[in-house]
N, C-alpha and C. Protein backbone atom coordinates (compact mmCIF):
# COMPACT_ATOMS: atom_id res chain seq x y z
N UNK A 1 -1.84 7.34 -12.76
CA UNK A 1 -2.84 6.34 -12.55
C UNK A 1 -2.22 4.95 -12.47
N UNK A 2 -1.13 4.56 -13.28
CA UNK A 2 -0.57 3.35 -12.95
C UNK A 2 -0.30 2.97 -11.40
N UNK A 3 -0.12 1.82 -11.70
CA UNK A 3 0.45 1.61 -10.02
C UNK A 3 -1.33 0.99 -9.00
N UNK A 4 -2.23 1.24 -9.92
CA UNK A 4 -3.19 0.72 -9.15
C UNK A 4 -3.40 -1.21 -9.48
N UNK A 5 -3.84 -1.48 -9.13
CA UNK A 5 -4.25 -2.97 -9.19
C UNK A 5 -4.86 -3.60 -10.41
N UNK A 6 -4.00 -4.34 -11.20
CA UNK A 6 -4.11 -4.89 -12.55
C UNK A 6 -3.97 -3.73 -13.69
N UNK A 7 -2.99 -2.89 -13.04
CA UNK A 7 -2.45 -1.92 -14.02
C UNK A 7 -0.96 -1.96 -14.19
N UNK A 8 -0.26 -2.04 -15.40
CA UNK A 8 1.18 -2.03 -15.82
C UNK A 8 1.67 -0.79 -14.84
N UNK A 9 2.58 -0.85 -14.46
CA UNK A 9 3.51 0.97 -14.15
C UNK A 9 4.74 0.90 -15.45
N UNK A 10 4.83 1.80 -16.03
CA UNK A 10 6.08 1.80 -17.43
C UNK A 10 6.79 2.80 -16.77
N UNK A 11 8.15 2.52 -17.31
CA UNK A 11 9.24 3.42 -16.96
C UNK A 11 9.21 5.32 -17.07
N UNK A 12 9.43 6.38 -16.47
CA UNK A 12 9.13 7.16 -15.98
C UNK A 12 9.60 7.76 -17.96
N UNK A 13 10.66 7.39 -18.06
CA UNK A 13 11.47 7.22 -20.01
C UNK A 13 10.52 6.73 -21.02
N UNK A 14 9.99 6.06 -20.79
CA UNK A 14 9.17 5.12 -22.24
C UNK A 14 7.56 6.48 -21.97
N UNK A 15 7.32 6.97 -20.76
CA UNK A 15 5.94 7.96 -20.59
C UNK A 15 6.31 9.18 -21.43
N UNK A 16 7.76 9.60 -21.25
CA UNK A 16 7.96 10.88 -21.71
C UNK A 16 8.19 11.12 -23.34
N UNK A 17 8.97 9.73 -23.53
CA UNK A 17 8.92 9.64 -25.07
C UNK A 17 7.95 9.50 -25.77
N UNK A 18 6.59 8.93 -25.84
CA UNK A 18 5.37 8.78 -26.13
C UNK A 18 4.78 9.79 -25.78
N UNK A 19 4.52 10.77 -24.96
CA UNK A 19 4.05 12.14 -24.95
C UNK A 19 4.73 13.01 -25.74
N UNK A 20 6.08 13.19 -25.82
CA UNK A 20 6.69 13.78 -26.76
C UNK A 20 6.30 13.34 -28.03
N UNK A 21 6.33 12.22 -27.87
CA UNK A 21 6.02 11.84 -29.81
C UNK A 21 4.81 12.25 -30.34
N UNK A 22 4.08 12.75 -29.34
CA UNK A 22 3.04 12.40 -29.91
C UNK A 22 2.47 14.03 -30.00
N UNK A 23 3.11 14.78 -29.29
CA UNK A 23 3.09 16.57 -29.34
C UNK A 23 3.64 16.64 -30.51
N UNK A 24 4.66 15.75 -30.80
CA UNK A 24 5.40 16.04 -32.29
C UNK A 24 4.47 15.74 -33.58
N UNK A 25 3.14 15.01 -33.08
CA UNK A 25 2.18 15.16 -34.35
C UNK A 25 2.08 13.35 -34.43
N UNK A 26 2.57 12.56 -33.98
CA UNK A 26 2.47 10.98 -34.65
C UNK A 26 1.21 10.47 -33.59
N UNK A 27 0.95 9.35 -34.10
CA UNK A 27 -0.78 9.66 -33.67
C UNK A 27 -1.11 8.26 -32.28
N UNK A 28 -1.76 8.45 -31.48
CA UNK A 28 -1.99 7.53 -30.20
C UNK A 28 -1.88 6.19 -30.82
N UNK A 29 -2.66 6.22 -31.59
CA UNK A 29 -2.89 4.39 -32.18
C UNK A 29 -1.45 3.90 -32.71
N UNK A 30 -0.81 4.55 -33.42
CA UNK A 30 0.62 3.80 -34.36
C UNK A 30 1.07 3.92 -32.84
N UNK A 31 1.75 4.60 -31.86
CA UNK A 31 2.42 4.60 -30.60
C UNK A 31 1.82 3.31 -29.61
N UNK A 32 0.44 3.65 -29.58
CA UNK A 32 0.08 2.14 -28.38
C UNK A 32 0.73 0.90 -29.08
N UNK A 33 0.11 1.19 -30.36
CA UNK A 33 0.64 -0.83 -31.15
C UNK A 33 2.46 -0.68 -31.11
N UNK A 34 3.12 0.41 -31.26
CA UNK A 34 4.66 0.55 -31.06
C UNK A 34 4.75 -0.13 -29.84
N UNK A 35 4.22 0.47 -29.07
CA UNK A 35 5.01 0.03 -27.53
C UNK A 35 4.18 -1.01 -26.65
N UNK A 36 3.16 -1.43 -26.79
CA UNK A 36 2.25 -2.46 -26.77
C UNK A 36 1.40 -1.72 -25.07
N UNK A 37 1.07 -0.23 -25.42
CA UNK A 37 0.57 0.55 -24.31
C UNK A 37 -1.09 0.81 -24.81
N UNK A 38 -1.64 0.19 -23.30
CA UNK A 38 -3.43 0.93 -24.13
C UNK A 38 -2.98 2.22 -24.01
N UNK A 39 -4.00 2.53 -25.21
CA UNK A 39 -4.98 3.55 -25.91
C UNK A 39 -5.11 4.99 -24.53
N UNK A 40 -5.65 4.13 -23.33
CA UNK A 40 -6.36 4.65 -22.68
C UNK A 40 -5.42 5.16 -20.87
N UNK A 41 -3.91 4.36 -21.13
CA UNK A 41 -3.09 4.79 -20.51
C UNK A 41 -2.41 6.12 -20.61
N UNK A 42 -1.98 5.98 -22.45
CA UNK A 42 -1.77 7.61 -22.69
C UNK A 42 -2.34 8.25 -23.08
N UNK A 43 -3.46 8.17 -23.07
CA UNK A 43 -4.74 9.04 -22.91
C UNK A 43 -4.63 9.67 -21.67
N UNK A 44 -4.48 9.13 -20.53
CA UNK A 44 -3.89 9.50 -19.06
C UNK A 44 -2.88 10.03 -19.05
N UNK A 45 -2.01 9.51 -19.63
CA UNK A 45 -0.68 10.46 -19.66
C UNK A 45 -0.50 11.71 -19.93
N UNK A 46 -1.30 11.75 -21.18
CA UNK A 46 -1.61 13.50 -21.41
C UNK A 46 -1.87 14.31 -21.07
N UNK A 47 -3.27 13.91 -19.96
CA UNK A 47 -3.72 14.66 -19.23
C UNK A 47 -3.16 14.57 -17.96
N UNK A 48 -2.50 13.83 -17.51
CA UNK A 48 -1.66 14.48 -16.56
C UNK A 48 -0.52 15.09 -16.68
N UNK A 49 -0.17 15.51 -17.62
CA UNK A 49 0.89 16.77 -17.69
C UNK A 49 0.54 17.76 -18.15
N UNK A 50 -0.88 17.69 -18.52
CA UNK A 50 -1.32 19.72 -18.36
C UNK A 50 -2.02 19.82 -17.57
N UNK A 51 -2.52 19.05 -16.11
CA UNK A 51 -2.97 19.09 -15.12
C UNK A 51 -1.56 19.35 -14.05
N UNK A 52 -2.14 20.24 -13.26
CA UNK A 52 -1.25 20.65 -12.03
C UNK A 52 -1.02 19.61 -11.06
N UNK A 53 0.33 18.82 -10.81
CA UNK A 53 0.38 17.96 -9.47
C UNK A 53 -0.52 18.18 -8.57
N UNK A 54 0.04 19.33 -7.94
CA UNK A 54 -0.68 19.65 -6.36
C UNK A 54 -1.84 20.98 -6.60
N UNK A 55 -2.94 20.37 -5.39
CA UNK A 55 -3.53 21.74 -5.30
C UNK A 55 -2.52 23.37 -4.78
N UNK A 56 -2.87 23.99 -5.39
CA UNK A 56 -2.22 25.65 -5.16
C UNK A 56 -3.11 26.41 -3.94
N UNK A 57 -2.41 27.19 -2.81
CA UNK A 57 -3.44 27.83 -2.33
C UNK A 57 -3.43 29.43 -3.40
N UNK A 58 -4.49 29.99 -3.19
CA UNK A 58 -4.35 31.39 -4.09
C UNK A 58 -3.36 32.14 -2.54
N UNK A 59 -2.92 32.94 -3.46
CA UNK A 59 -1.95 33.68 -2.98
C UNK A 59 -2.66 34.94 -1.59
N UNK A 60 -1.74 35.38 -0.32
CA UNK A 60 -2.76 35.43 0.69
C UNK A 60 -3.10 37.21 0.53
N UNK A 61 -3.88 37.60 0.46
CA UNK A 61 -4.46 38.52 0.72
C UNK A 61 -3.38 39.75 1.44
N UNK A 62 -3.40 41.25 1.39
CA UNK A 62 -2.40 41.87 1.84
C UNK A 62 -3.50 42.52 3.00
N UNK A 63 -3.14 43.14 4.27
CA UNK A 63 -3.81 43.61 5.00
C UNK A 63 -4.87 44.98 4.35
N UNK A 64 -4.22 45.59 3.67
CA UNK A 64 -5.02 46.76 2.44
C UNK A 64 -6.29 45.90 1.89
N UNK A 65 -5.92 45.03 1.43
CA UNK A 65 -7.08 44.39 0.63
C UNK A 65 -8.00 43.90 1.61
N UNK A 66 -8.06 42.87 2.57
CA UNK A 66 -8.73 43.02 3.76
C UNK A 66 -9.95 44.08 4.27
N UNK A 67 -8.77 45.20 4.09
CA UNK A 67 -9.62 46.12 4.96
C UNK A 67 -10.30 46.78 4.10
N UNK A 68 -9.97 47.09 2.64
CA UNK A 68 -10.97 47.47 1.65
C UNK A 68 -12.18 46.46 1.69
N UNK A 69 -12.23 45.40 1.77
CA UNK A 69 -13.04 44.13 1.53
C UNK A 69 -13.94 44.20 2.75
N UNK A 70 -13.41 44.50 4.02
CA UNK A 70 -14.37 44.62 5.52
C UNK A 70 -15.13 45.90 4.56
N UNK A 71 -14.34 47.08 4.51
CA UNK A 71 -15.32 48.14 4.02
C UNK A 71 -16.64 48.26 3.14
N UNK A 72 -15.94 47.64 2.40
CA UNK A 72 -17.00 47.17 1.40
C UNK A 72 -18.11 46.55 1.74
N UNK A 73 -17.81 45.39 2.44
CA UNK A 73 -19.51 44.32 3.20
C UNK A 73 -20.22 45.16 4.04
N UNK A 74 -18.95 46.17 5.11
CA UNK A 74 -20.30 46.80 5.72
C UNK A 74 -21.03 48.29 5.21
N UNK A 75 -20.49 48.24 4.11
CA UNK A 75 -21.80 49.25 3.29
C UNK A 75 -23.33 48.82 3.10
């Protein structure tokens, strides 16, 4: 989310250490006042690393499955 307009961008290092620290159990609030980061940035941060970058397609179908699947609708 950084990088938009009247938002800080922090070093790709200072994101990972503060997510780590904070999996390690030390708590959002003592970390924001540490590093002088809102609340609500690594709040973002978090959730973008158990969110998937990119959309996935599902994986494609084998011609067997297909044709079980035609079979099936025209019952």
């Amino acid at each position: 989310m950084s990088g938009k307009k009247g938002m800080k961008k922090y070093p790709a290092g200072i994101r990972e250490e503060v997510v780590s620290r904070i999996r390690a159990g030390e708590s959002q609030r003592a970390l924001s006042q540490e590093y002088g980061i809102s609340r609500w940035a690594i709040h973002c941060w978090l959730k973008e690393s158990v969110l998937p970058k990119t959309r996935g397609r599902k994986p494609a179908k084998t011609l067997a499955e297909y044709k079980y699947e035609n079979k099936r609708l025209k019952m």
